[in-house]
C-alpha atoms as a PDB file:
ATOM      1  CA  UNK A   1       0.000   0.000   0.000  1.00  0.00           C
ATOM      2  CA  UNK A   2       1.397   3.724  -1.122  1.00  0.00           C
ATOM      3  CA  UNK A   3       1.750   5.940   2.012  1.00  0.00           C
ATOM      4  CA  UNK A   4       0.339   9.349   0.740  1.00  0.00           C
ATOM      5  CA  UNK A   5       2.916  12.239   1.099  1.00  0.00           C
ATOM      6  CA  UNK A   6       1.688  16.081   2.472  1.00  0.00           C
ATOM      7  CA  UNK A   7       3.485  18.874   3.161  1.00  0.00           C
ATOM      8  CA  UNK A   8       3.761  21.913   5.731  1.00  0.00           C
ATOM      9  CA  UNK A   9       5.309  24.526   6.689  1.00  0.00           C
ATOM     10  CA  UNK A  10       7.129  24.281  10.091  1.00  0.00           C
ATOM     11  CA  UNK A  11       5.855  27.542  12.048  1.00  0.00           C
ATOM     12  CA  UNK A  12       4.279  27.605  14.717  1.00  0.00           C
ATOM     13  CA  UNK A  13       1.084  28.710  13.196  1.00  0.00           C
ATOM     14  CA  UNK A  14       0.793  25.135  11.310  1.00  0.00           C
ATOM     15  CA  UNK A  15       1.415  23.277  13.981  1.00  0.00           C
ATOM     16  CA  UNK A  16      -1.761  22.369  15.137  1.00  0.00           C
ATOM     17  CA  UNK A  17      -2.673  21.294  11.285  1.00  0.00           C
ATOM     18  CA  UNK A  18       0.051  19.136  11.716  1.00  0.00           C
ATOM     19  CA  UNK A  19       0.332  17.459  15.037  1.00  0.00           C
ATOM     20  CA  UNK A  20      -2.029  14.503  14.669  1.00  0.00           C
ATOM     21  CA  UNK A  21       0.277  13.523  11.903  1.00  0.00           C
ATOM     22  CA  UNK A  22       3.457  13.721  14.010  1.00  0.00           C
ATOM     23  CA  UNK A  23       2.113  12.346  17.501  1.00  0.00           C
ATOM     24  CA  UNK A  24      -1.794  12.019  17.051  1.00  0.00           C
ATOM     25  CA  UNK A  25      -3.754   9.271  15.746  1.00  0.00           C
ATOM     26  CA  UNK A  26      -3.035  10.062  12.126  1.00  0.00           C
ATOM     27  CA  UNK A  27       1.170   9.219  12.784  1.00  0.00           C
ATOM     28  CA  UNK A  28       2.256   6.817   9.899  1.00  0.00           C
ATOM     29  CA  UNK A  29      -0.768   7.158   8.061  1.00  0.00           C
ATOM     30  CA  UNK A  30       1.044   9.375   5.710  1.00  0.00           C
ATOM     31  CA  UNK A  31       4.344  11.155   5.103  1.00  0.00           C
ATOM     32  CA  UNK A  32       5.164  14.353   6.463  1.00  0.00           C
ATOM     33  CA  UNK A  33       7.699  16.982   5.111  1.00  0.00           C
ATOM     34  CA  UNK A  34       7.837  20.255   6.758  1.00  0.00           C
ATOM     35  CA  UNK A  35       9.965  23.319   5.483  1.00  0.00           C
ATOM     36  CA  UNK A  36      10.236  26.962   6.887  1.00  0.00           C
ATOM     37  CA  UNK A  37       8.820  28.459   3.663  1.00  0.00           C
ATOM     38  CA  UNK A  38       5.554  28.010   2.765  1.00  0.00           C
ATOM     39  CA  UNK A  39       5.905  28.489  -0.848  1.00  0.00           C
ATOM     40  CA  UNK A  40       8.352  24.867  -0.510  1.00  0.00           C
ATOM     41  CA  UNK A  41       5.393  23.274   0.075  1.00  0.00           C
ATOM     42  CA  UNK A  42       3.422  25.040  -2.587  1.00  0.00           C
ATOM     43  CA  UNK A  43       6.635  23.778  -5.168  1.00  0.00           C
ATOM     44  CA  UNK A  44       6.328  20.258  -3.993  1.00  0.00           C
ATOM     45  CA  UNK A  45       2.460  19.830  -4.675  1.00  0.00           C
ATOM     46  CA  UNK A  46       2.815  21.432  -8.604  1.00  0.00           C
ATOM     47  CA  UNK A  47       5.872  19.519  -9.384  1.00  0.00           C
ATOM     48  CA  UNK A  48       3.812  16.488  -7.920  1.00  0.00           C
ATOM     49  CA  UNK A  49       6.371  15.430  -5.146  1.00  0.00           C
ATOM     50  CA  UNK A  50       3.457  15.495  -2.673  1.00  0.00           C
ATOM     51  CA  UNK A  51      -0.504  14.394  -2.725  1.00  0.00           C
ATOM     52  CA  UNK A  52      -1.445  17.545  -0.830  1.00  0.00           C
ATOM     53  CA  UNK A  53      -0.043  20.361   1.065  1.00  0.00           C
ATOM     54  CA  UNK A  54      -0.236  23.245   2.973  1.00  0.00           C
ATOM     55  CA  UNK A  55       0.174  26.369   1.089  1.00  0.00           C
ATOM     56  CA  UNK A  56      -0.604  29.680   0.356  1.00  0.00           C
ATOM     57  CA  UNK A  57      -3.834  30.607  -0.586  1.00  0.00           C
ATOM     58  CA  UNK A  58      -2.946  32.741  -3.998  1.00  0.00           C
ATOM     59  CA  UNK A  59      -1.455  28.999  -5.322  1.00  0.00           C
ATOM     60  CA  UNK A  60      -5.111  27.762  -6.104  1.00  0.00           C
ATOM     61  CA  UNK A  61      -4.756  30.900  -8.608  1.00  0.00           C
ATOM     62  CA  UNK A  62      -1.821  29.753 -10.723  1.00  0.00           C
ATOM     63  CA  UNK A  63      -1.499  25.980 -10.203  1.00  0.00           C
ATOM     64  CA  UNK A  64      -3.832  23.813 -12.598  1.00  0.00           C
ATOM     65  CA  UNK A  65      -6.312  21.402 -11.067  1.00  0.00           C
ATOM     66  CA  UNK A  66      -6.002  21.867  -7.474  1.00  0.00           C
ATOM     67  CA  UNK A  67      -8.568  21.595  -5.031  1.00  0.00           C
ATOM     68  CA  UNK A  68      -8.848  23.277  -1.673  1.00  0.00           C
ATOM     69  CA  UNK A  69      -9.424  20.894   1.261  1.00  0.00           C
ATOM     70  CA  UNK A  70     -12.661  23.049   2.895  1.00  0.00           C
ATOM     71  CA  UNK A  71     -13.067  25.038   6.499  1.00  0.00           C
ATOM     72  CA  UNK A  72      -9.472  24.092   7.286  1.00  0.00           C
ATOM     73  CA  UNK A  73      -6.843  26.979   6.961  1.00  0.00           C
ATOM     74  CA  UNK A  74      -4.234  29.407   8.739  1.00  0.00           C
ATOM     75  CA  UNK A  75      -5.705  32.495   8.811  1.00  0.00           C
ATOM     76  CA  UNK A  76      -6.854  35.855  11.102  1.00  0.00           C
ATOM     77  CA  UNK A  77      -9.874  37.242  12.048  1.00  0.00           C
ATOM     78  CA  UNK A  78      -8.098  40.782  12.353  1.00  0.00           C
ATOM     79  CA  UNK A  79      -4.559  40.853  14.170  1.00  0.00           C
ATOM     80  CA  UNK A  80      -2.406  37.857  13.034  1.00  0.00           C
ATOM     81  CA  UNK A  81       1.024  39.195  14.711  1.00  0.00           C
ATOM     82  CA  UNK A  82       3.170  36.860  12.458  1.00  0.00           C
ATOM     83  CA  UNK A  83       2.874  38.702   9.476  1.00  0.00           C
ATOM     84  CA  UNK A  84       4.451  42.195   9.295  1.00  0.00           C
ATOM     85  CA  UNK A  85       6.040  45.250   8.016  1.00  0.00           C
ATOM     86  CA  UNK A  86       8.779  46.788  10.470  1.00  0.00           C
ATOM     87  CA  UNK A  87      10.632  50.036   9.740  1.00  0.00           C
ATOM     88  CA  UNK A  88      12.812  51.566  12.072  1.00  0.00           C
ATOM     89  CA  UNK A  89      10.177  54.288  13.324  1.00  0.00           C
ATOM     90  CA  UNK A  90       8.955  55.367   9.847  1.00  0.00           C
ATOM     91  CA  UNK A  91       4.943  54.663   9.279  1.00  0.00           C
ATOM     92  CA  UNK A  92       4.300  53.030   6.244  1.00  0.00           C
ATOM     93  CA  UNK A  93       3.497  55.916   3.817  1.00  0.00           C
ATOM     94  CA  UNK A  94       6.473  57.223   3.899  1.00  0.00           C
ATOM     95  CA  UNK A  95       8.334  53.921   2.784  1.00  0.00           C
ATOM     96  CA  UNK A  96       9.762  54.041   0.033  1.00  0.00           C
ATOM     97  CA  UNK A  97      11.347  50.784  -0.130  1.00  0.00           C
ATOM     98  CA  UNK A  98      10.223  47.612   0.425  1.00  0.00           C
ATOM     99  CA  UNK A  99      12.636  44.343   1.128  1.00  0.00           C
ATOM    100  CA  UNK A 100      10.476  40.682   1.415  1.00  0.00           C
ATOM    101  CA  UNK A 101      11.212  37.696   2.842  1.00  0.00           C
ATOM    102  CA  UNK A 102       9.555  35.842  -0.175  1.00  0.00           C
ATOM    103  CA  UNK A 103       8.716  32.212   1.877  1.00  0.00           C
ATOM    104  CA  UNK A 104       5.220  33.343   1.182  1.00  0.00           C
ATOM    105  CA  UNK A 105       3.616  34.381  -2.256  1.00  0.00           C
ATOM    106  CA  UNK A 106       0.239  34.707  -0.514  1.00  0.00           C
ATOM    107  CA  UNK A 107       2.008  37.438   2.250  1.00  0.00           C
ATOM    108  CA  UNK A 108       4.573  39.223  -0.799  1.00  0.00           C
ATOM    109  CA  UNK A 109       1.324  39.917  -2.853  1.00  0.00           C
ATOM    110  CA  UNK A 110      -0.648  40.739  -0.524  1.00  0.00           C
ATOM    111  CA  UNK A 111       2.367  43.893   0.921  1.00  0.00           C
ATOM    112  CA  UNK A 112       1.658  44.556  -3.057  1.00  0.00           C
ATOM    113  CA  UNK A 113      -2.357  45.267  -2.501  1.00  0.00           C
ATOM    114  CA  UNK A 114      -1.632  47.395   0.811  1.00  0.00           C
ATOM    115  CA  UNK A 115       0.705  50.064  -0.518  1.00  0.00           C
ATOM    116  CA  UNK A 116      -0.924  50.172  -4.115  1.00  0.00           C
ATOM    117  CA  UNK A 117      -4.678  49.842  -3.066  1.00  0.00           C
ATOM    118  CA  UNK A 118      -4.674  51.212   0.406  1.00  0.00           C
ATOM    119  CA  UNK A 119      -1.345  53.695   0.398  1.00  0.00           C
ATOM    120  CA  UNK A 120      -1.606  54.731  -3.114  1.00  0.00           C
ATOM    121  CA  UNK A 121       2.127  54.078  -3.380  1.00  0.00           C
ATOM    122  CA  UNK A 122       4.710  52.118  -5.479  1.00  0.00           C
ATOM    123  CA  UNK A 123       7.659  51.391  -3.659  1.00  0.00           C
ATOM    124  CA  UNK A 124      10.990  49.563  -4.970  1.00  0.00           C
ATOM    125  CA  UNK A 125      10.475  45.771  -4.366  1.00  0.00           C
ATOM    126  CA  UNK A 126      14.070  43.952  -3.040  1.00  0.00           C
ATOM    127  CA  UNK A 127      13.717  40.370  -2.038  1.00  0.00           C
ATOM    128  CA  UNK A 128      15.740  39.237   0.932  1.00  0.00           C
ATOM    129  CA  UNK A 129      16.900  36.800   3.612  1.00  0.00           C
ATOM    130  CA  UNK A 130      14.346  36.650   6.265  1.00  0.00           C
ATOM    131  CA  UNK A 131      17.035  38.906   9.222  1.00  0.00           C
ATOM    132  CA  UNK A 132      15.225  41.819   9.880  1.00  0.00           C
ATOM    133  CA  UNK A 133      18.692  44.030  10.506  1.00  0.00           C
ATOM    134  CA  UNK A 134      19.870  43.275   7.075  1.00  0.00           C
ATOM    135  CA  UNK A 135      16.761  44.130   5.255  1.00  0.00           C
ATOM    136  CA  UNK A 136      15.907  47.411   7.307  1.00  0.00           C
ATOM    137  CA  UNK A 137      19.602  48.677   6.396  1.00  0.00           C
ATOM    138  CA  UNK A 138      18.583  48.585   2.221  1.00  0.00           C
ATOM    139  CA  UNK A 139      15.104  49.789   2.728  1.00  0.00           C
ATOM    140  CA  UNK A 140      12.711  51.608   4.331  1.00  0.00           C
ATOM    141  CA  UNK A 141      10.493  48.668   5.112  1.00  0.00           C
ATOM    142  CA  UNK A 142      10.601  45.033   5.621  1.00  0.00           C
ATOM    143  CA  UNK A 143       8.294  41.985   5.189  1.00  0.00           C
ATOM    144  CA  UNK A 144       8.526  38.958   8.054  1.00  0.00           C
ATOM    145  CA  UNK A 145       6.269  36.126   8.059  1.00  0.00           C
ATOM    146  CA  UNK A 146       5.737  32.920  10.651  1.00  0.00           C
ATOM    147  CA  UNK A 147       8.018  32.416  13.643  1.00  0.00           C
ATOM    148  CA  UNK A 148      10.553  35.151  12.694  1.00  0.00           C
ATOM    149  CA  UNK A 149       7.903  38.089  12.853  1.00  0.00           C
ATOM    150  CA  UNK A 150       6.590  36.474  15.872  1.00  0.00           C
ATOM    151  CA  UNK A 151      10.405  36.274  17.517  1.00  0.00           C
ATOM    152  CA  UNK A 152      10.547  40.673  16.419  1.00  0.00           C
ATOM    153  CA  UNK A 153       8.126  40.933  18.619  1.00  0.00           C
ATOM    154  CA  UNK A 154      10.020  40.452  21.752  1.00  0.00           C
ATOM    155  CA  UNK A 155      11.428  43.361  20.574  1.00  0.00           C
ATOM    156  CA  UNK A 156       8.932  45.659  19.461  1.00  0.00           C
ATOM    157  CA  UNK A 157      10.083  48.470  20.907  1.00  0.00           C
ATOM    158  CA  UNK A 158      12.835  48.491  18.399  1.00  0.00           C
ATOM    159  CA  UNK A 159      10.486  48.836  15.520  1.00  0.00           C
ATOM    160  CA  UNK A 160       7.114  49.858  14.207  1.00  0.00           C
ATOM    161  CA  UNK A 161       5.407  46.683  13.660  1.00  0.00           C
ATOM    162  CA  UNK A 162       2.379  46.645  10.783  1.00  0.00           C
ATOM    163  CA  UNK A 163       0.490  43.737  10.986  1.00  0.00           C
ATOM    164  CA  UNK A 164      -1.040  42.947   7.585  1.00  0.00           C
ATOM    165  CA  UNK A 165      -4.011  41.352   8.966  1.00  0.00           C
ATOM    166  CA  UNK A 166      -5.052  44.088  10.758  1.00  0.00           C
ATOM    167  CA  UNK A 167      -4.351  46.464   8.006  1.00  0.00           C
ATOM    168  CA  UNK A 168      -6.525  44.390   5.360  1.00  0.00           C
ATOM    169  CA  UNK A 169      -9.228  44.255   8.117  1.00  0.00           C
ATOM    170  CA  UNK A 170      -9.439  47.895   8.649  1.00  0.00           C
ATOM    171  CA  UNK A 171      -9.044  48.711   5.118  1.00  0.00           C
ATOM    172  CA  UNK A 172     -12.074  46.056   3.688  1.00  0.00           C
ATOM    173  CA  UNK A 173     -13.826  45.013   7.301  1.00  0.00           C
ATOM    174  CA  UNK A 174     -12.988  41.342   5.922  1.00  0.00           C
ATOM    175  CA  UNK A 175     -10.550  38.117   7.921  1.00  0.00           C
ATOM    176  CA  UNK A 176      -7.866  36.834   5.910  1.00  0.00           C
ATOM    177  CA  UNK A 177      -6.740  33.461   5.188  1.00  0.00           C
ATOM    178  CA  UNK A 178      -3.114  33.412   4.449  1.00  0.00           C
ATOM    179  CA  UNK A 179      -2.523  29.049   3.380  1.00  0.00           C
ATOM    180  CA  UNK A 180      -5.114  26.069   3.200  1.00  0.00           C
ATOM    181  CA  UNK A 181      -4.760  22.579   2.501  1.00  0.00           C
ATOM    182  CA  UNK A 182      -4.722  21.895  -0.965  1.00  0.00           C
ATOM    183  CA  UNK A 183      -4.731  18.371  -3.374  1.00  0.00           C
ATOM    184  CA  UNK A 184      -4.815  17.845  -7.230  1.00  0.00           C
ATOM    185  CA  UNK A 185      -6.836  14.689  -5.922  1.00  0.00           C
ATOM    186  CA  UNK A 186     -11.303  14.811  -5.911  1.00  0.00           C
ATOM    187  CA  UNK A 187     -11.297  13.151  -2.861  1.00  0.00           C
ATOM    188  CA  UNK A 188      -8.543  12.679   0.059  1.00  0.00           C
ATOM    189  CA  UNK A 189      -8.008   9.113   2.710  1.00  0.00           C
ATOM    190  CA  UNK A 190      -7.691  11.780   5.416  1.00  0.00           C
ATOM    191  CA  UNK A 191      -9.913  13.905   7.267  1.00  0.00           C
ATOM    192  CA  UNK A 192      -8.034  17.299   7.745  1.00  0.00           C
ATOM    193  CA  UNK A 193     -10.489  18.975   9.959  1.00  0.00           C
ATOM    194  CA  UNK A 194     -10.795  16.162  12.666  1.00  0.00           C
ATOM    195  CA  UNK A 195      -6.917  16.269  12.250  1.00  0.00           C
ATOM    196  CA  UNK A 196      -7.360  20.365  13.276  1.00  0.00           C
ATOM    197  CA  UNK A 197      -9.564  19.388  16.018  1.00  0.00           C
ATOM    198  CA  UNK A 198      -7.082  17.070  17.364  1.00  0.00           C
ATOM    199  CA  UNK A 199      -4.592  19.189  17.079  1.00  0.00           C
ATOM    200  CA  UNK A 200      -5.922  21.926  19.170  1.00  0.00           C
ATOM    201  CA  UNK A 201      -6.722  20.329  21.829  1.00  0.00           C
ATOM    202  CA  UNK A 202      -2.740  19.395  21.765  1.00  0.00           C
ATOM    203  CA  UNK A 203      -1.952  23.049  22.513  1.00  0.00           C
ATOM    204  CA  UNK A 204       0.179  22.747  25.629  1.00  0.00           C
ATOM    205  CA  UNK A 205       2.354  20.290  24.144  1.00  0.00           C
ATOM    206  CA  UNK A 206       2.665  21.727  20.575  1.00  0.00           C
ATOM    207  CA  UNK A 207       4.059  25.248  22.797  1.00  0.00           C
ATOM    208  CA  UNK A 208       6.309  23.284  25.393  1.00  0.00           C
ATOM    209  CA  UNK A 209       8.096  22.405  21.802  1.00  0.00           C
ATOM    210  CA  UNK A 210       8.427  26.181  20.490  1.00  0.00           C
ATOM    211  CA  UNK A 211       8.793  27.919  23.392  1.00  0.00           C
ATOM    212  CA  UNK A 212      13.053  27.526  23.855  1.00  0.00           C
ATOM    213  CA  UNK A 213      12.967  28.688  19.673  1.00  0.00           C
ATOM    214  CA  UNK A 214      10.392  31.718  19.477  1.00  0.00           C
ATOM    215  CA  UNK A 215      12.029  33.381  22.751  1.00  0.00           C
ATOM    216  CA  UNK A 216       8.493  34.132  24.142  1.00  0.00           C
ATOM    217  CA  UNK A 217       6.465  33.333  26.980  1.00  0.00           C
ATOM    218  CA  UNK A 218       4.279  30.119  26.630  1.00  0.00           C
ATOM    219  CA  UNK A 219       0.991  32.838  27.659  1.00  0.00           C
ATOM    220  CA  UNK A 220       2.085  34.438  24.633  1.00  0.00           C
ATOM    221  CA  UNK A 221       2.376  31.576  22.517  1.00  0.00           C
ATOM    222  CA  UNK A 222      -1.089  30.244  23.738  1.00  0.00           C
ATOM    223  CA  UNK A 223      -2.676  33.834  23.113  1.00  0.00           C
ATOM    224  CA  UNK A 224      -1.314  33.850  19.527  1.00  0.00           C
ATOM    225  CA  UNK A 225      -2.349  30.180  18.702  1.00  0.00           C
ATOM    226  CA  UNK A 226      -5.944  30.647  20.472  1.00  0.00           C
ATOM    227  CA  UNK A 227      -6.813  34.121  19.809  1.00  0.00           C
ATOM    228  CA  UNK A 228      -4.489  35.414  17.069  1.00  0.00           C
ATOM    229  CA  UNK A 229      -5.006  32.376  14.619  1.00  0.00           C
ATOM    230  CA  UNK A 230      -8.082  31.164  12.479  1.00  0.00           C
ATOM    231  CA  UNK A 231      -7.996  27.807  11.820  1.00  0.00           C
ATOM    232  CA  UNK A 232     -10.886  27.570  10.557  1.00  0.00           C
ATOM    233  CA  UNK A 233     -13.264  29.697   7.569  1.00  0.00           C
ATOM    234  CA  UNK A 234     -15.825  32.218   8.756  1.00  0.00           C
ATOM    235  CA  UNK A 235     -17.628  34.438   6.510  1.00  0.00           C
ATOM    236  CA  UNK A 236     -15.448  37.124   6.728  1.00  0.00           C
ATOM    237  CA  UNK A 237     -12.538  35.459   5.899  1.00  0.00           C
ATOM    238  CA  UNK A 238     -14.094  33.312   2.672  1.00  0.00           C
ATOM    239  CA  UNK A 239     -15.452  37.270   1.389  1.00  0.00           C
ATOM    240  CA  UNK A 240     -11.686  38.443   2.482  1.00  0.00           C
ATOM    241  CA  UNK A 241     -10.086  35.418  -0.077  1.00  0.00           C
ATOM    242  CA  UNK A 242     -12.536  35.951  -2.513  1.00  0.00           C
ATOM    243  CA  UNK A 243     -11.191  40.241  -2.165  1.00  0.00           C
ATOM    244  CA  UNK A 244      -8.043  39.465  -2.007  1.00  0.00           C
ATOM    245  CA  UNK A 245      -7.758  37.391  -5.339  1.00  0.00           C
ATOM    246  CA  UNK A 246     -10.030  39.816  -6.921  1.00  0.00           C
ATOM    247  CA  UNK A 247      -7.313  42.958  -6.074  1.00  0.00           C
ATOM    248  CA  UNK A 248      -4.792  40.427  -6.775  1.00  0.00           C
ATOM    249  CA  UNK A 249      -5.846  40.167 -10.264  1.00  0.00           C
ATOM    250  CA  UNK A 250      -6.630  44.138 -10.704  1.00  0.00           C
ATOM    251  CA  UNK A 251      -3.080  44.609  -9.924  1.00  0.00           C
ATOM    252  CA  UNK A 252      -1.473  41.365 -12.342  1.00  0.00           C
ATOM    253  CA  UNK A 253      -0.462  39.213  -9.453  1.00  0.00           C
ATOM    254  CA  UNK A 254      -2.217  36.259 -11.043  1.00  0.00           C
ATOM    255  CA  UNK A 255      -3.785  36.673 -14.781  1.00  0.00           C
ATOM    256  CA  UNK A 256      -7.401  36.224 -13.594  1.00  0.00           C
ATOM    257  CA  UNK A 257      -9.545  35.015 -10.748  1.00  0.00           C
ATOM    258  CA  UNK A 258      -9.910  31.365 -10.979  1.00  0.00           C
ATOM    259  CA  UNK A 259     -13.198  29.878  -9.590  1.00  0.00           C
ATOM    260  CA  UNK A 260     -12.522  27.941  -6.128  1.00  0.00           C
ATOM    261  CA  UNK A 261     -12.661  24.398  -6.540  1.00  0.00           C
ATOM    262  CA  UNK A 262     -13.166  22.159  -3.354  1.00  0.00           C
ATOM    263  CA  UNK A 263     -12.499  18.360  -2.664  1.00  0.00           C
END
């Protein structure tokens, strides 16, 4: 029998997704590979390495035949505190430069639709390593995503810190989803939600393992995970997607809006 073969990022913000596969009672029922970038996992499902994955959103846009695995997803009501823009003081309209961490192509378009749609500016775009000194000393701004935006935080005081949920919620009164599960497959042997469930109920134990990495406080960690995170679709959040590739499109980040196909 073929063990089926997903992927996942490795932030913290997955790891409830993921835990019944590593500990819970869906270990060995497939194979898991986990990478720091989400767009790795993204790459793995269209060059048909992996069955499904976990990956940003704006892939169901540009990858042929996929099929989003329902209700399941990472994703923010309003405030997400793992994705950001810092700059050393400067608010955001007067950036002028913009360097991104580009592990997410859900998170690098979506810094597009903020300053174009919502700032009415163009910056210059510089891709970078995800360290925020090195990014902030090309350009005005810089884009962190997952467990290194959550680390800056510690350190706040250092920076202005721009959470891009919260700006997308003030600017269209929508959630966001930032990654789902997707498959090229009509129908998958596992049940992702009850694999959710499962996992966040897990909470204690999936923090006791981040806790020494992150550098925060496991209250903090357990705040983010329980009140910062969506892990599943509201309303809000589907009209937010549905927004968000709509923009995307206005501004050629994808070619067109491609209707939302579900297993």
């Amino acid at each position: 029998m073929t063990i089926s073969r997903i992927s996942a990022s490795s932030y913290l913000n997955t790891a409830p997704l993921v835990w019944s596969f590593l500990y819970g009672r869906n270990h060995g029922k497939v194979e898991l590979i986990l990478d720091n970038a989400p767009a790795r996992s993204a790459e793995l499902l269209a060059g048909g390495r992996v069955d499904a994955a976990l990956v940003p959103v704006i892939a169901c846009q540009y990858m042929d035949d996929v099929r989003l695995v329902p209700d399941v997803c990472v994703g923010a009501l309003s405030r997400v505190r793992s994705v950001c823009l810092l700059t050393r003081g400067m608010d955001l309209s007067e950036g002028r430069s913009v360097s991104r961490a580009n592990s997410s192509r859900t998170s690098a378009a979506l810094t597009k639709i903020i300053f174009r749609e919502f700032l009415g500016i163009e910056p210059q775009w510089r891709d970078a390593e995800p360290d925020i000194d090195t990014m902030l000393s090309s350009s005005d701004a810089a884009l962190l995503i997952g467990d290194p935006a959550l680390a800056v935080s510690t350190v706040a005081s250092s920076y202005n810190a721009f959470d891009l949920a919260e700006l997308w919620h003030r600017h269209t009164g929508h959630g966001f989803v930032f990654a789902m599960w997707m498959t090229r497959s009509e129908s998958f042997g596992i049940d992702f939600a009850a694999a959710r469930d499962e996992g966040l109920e897990h909470l204690d134990d999936i923090i006791a393992n981040y806790t020494p990495g992150i550098g925060l406080e496991r209250g903090e960690l357990r705040d983010y995970l329980a009140n910062n995170i969506s892990f599943s679709v509201d309303e809000s959040m589907a009209k937010g997607m549905q927004l968000y590739f709509e923009l995307a499109a206005k501004n050629s980040l994808i070619p067109k809006v491609r209707p939302i196909n579900f297993v």
